[in-house]
C-alpha atoms as a PDB file:
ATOM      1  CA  UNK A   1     -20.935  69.323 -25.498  1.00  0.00           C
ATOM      2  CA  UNK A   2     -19.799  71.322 -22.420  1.00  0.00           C
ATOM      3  CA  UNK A   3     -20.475  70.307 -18.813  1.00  0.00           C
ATOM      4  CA  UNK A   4     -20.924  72.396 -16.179  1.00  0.00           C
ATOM      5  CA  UNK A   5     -21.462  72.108 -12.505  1.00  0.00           C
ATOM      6  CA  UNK A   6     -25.358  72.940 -12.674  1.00  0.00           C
ATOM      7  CA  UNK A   7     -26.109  72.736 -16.613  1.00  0.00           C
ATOM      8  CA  UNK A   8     -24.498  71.245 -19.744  1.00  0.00           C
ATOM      9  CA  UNK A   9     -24.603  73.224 -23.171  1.00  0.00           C
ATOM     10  CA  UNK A  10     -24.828  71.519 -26.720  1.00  0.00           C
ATOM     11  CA  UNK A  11     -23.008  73.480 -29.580  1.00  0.00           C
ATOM     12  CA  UNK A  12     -23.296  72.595 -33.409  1.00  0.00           C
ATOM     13  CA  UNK A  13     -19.476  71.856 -34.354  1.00  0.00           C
ATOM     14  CA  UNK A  14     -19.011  73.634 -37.340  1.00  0.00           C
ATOM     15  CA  UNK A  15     -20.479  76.839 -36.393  1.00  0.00           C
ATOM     16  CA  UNK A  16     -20.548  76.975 -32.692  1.00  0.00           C
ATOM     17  CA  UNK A  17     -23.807  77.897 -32.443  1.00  0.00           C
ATOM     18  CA  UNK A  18     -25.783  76.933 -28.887  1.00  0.00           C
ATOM     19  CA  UNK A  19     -28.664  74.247 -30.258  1.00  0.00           C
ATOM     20  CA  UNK A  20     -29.561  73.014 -26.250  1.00  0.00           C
ATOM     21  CA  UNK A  21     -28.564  73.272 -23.201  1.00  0.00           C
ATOM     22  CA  UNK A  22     -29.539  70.707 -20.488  1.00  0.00           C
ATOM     23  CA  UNK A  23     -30.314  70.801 -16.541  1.00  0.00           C
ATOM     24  CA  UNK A  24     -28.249  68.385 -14.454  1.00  0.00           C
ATOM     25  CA  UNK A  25     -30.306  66.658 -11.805  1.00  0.00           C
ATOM     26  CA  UNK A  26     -29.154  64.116  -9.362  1.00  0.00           C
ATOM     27  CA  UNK A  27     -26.535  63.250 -11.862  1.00  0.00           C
ATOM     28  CA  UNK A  28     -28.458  63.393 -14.669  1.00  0.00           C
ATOM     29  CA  UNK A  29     -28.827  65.848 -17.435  1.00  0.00           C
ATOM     30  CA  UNK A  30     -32.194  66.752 -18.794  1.00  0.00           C
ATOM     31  CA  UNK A  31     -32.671  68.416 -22.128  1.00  0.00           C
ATOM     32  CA  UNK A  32     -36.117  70.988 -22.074  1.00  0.00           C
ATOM     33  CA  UNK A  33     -38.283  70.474 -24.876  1.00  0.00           C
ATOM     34  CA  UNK A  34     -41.238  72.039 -25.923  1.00  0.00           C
ATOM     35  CA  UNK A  35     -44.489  70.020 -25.179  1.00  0.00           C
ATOM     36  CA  UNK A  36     -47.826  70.060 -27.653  1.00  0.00           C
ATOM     37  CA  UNK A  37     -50.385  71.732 -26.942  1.00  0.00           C
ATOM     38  CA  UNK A  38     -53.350  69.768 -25.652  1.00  0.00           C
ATOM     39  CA  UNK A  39     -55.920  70.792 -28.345  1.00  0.00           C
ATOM     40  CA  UNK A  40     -53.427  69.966 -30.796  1.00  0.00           C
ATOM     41  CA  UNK A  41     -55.308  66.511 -32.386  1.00  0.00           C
ATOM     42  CA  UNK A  42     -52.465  63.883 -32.692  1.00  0.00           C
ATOM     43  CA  UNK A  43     -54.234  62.972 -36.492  1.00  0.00           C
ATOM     44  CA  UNK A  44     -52.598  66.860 -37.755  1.00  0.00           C
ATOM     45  CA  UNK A  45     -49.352  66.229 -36.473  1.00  0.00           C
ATOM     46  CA  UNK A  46     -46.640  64.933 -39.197  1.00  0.00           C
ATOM     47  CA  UNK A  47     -46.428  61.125 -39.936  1.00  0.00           C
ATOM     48  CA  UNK A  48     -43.014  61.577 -38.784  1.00  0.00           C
ATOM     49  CA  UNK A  49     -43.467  63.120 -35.366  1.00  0.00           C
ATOM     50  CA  UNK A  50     -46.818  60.808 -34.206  1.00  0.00           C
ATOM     51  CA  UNK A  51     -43.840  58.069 -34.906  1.00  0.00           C
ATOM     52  CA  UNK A  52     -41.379  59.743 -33.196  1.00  0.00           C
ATOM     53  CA  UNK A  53     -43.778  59.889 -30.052  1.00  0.00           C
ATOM     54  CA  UNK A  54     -44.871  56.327 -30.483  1.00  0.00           C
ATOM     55  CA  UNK A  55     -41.098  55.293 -30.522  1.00  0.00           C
ATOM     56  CA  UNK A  56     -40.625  57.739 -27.544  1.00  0.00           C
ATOM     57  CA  UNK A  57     -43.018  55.591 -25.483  1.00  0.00           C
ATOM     58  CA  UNK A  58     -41.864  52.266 -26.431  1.00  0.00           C
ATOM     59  CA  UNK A  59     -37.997  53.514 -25.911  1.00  0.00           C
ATOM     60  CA  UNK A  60     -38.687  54.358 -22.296  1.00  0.00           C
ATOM     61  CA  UNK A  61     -41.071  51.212 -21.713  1.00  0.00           C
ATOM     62  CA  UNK A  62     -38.293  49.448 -22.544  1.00  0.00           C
ATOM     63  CA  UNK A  63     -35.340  51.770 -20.267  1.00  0.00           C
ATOM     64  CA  UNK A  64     -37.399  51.144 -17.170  1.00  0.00           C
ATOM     65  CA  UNK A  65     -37.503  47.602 -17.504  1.00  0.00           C
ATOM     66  CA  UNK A  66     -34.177  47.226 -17.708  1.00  0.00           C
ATOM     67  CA  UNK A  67     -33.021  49.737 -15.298  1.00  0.00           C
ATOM     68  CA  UNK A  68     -35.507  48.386 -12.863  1.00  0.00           C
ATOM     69  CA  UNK A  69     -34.474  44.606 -12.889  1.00  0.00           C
ATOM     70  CA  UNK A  70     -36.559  43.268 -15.636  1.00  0.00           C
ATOM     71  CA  UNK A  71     -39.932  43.579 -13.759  1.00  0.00           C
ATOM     72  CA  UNK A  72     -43.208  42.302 -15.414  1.00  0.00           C
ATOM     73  CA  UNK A  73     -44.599  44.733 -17.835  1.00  0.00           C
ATOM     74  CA  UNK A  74     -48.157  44.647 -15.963  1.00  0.00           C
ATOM     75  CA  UNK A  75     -46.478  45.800 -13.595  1.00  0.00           C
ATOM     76  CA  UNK A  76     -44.843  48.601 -15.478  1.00  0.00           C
ATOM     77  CA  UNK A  77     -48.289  49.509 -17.090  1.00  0.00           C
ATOM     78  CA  UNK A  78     -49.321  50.145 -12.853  1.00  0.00           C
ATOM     79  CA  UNK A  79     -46.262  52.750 -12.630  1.00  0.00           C
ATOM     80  CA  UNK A  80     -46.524  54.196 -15.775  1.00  0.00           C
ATOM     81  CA  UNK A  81     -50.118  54.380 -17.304  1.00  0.00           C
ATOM     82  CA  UNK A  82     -49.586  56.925 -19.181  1.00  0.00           C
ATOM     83  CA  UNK A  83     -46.679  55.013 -21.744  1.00  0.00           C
ATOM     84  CA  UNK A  84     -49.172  52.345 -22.385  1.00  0.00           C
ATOM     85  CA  UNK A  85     -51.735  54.014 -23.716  1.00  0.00           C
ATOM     86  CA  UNK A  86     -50.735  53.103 -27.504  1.00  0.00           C
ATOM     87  CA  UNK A  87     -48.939  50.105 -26.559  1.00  0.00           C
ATOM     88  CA  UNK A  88     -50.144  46.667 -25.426  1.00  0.00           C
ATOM     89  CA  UNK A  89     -48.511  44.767 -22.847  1.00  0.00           C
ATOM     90  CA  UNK A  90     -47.942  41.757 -24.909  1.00  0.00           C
ATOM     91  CA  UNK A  91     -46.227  43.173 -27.589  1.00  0.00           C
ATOM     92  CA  UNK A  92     -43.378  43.267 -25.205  1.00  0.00           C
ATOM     93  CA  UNK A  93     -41.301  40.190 -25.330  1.00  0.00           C
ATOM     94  CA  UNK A  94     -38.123  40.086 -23.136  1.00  0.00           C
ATOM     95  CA  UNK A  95     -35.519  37.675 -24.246  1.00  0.00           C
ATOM     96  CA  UNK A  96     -33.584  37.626 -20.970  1.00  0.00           C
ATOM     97  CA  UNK A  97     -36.583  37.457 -18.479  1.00  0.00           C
ATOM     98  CA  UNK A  98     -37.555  34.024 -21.042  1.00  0.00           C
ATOM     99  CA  UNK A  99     -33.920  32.666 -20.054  1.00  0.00           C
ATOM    100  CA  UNK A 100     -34.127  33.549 -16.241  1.00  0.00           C
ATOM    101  CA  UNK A 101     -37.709  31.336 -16.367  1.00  0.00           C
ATOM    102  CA  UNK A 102     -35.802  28.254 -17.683  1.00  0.00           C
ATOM    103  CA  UNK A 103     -33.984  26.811 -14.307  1.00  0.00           C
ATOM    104  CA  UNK A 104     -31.604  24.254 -15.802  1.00  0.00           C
ATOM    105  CA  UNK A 105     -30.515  23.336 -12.173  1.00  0.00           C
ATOM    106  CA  UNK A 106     -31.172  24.631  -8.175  1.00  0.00           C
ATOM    107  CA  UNK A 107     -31.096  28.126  -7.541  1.00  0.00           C
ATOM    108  CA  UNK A 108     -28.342  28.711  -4.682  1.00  0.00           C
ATOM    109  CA  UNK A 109     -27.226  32.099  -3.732  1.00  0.00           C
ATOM    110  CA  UNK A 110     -23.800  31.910  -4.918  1.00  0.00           C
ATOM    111  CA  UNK A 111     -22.266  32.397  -7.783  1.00  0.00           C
ATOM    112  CA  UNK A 112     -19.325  31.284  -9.952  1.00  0.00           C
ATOM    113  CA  UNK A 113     -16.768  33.177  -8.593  1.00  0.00           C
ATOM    114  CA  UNK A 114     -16.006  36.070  -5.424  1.00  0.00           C
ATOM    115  CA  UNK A 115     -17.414  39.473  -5.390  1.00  0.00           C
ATOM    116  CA  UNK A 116     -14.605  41.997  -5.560  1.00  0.00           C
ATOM    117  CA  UNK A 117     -15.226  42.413  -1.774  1.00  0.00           C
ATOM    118  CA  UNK A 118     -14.152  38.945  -1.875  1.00  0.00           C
ATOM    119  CA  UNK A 119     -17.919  38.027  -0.375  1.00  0.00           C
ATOM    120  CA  UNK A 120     -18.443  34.386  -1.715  1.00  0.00           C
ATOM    121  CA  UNK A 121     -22.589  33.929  -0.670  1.00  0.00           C
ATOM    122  CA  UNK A 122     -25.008  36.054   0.461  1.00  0.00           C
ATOM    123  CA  UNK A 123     -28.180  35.994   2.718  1.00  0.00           C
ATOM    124  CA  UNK A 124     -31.536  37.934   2.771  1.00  0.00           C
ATOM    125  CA  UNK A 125     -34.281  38.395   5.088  1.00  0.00           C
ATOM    126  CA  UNK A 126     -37.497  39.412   3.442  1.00  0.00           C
ATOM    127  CA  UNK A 127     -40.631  40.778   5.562  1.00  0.00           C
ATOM    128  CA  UNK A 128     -43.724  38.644   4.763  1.00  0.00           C
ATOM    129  CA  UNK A 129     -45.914  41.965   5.369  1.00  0.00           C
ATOM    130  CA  UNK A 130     -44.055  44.553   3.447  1.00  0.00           C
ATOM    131  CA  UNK A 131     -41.901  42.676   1.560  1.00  0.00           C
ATOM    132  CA  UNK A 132     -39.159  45.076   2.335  1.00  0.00           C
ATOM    133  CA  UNK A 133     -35.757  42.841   2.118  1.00  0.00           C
ATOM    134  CA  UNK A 134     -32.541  42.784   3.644  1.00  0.00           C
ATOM    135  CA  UNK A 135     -29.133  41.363   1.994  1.00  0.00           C
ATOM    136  CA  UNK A 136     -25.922  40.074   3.705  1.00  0.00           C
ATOM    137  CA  UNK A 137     -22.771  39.367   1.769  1.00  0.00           C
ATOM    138  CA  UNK A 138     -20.759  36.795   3.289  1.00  0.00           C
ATOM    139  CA  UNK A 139     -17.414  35.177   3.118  1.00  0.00           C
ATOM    140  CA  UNK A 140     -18.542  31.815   4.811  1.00  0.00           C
ATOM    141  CA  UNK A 141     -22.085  30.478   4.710  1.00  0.00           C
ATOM    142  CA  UNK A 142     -21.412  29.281   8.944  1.00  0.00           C
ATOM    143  CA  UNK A 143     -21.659  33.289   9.288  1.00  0.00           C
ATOM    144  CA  UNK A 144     -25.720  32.980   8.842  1.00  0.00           C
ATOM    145  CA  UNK A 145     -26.503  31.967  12.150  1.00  0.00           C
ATOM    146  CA  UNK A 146     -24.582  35.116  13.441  1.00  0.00           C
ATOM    147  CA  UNK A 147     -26.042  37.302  11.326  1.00  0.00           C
ATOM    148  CA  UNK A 148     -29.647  35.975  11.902  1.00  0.00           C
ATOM    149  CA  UNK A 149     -29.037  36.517  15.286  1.00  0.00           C
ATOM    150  CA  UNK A 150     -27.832  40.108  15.066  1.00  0.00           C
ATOM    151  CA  UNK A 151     -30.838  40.376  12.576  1.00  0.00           C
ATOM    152  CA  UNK A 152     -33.160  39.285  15.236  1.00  0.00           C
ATOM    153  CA  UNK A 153     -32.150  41.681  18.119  1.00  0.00           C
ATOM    154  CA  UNK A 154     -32.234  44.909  15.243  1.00  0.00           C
ATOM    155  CA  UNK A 155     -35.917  44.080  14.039  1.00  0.00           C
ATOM    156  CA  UNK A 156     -36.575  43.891  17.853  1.00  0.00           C
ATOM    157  CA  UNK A 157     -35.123  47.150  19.143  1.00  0.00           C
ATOM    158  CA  UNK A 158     -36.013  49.492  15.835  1.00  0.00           C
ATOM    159  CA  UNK A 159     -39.148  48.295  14.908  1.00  0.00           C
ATOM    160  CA  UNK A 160     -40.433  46.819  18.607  1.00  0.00           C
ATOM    161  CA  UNK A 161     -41.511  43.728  16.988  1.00  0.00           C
ATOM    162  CA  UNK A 162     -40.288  40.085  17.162  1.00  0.00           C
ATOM    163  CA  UNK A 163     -40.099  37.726  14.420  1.00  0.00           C
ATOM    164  CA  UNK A 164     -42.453  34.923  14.963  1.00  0.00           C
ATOM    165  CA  UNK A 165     -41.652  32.964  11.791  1.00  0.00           C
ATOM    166  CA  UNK A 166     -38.987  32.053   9.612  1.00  0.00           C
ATOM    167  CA  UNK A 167     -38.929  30.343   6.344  1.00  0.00           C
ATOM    168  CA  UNK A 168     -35.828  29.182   4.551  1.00  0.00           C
ATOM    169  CA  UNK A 169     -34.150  26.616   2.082  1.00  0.00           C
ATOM    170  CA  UNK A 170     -33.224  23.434   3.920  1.00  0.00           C
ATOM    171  CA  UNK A 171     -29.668  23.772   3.098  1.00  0.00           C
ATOM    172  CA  UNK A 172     -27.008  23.468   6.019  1.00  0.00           C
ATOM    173  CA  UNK A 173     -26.701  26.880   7.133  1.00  0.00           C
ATOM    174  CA  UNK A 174     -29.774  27.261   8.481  1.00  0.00           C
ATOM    175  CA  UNK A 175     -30.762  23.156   9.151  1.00  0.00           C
ATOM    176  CA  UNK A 176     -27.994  22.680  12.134  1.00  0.00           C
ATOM    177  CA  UNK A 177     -28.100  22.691  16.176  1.00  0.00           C
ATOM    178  CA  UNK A 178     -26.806  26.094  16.944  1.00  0.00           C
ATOM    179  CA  UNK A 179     -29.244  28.027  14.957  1.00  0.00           C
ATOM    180  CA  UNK A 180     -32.331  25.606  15.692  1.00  0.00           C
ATOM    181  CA  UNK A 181     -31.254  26.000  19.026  1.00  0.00           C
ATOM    182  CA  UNK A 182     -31.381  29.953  18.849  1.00  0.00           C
ATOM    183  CA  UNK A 183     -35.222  29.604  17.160  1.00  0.00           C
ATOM    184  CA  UNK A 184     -36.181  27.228  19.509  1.00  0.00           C
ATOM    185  CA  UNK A 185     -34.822  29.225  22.579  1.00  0.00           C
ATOM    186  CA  UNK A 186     -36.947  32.826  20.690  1.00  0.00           C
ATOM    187  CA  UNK A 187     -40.014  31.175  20.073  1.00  0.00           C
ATOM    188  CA  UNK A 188     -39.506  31.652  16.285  1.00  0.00           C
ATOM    189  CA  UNK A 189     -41.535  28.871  14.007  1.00  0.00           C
ATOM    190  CA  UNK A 190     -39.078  27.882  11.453  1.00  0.00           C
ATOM    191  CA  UNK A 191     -40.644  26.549   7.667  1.00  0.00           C
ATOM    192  CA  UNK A 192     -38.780  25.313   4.950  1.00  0.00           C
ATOM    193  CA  UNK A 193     -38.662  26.787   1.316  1.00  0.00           C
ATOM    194  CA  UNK A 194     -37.081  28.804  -1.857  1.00  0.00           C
ATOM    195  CA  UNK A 195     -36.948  31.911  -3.287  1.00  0.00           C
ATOM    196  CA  UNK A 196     -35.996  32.799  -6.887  1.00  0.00           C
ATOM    197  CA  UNK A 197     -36.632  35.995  -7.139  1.00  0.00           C
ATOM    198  CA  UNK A 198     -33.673  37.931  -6.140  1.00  0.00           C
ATOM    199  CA  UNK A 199     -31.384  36.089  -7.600  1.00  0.00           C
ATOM    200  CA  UNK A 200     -33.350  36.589 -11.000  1.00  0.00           C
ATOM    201  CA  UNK A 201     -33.502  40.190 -10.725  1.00  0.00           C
ATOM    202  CA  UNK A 202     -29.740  40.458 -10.403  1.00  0.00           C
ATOM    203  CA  UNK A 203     -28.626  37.907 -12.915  1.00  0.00           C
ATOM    204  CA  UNK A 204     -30.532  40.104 -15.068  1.00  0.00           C
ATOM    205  CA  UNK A 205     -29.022  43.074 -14.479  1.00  0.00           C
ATOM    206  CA  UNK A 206     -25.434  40.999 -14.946  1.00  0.00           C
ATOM    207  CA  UNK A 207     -26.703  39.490 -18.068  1.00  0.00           C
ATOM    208  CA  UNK A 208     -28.083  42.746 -19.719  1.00  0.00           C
ATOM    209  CA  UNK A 209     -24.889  44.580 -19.437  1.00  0.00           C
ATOM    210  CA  UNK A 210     -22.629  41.904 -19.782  1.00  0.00           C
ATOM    211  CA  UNK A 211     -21.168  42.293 -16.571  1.00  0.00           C
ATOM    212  CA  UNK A 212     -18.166  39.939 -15.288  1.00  0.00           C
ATOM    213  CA  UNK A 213     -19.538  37.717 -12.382  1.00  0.00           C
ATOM    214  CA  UNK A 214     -17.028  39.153  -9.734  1.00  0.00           C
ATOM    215  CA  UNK A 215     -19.409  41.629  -9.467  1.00  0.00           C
ATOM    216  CA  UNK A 216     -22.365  39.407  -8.715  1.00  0.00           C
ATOM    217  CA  UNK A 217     -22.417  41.377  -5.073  1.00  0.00           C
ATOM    218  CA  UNK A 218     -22.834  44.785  -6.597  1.00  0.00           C
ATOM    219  CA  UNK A 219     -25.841  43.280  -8.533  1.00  0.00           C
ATOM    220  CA  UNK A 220     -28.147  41.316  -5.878  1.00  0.00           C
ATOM    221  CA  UNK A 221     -27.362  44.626  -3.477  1.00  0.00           C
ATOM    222  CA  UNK A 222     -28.610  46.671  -6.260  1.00  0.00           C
ATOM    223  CA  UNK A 223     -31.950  44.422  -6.915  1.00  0.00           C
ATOM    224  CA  UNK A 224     -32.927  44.420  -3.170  1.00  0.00           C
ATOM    225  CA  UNK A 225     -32.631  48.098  -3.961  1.00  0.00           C
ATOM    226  CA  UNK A 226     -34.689  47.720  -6.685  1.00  0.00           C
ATOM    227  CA  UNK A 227     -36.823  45.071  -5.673  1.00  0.00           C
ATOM    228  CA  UNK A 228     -37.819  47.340  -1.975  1.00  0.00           C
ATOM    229  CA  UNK A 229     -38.785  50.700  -4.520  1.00  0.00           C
ATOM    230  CA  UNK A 230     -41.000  48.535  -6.522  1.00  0.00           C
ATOM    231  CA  UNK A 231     -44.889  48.194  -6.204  1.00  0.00           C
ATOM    232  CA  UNK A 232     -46.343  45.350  -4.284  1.00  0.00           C
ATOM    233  CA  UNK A 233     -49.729  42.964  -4.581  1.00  0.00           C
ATOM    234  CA  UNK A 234     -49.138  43.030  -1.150  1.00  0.00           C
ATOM    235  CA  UNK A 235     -49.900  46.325  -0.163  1.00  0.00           C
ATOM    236  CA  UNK A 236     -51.740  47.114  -3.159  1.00  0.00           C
END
């Protein structure tokens, strides 16, 4: 294979001879292929190729749900109709999203060891209407109360809105004087609870690729990526 700036050309070693040549877009290279025809019954078509395009489906079922964080299949099947049209959602049976269900002991957002931007916890601030999310790597879980407060005035000035209610784990960090202080002072309701989900969606992506835990940071940034592209029940 030869890359190019703009395209990448696939020669047969022995001969030379040109057998594709593939498009680069945003960073990826896409190979043209030639599609068949509509009125072409799928019953005529070679044993061979109606398994090839049955494998084709499955194969990329199975690429987006691991490039997009493990997500539930149903909810692949909303995004993608058209690659489960042969395939039934419970035939799909993911090994790793079975061990992220099985919580051995309390979800806390840090893990083993520092990011490589030598962040040891993180904090994120998820909208209860959009579920868009927010994520804060942090050194020192005392910096929460700072960053809430920063937070606070940016959701105010871009977005003209104030937050009304918060709901967190009970831990420290955000059960102490200064910050219930700063609630009480903004009129902001404070509620007490968990949430798994991030921290799922990026052990996944660590566990899937076998990635070291120093970069643990990289990951949950990269699932709030994920995680804000993603469909919602919320807004249908």
């Amino acid at each position: 294979m030869t890359f190019f700036r703009s395209h990448c050309v696939i020669q047969k070693l022995t001969t030379g001879r040109t057998i594709g040549v593939a498009k680069e877009q945003s960073g990826l290279y896409y190979l043209q292929h030639k599609k068949i025809g509509n009125n072409t019954n799928k019953e005529e078509l070679p044993s061979s190729q109606r398994a090839t395009s049955e494998t084709w489906a499955t194969s990329q079922i199975w690429l987006y749900h691991k490039r997009l964080g493990h997500p539930p299949f149903g909810l692949l099947k909303t995004m993608c109709p058209h690659l489960f049209r042969k395939e039934s959602i419970e035939s799909f049976k993911c090994d790793i999203c079975q061990f992220l269900k099985h919580h051995r002991t309390t979800f806390t957002p840090r893990l083993a060891s520092n990011s490589i931007s030598g962040a040891k916890w993180f904090v994120s601030f998820i909208d209860d209407c959009t579920r868009v999310t927010w994520i804060f790597l942090m050194k020192h879980k005392y910096e929460v109360c700072q960053i809430f407060v920063n937070f606070f005035r940016l959701v105010k000035n871009q977005f003209n809105k104030s937050i009304k209610r918060l709901r967190s784990h009970n831990d420290t960090e955000f059960v102490n004087l200064e910050f219930s202080n700063f609630l009480k002072d903004n009129g902001v309701v404070h509620k007490l609870t968990k949430n798994r989900h991030l921290l799922e969606v990026a052990r996944a992506l660590l566990f899937q690729m076998s990635i070291p835990n120093k970069y643990w940071g990289e990951a949950v940034l990269t699932a709030i990526y994920l995680i804000n592209k993603l469909p919602t029940q919320v807004l249908n």
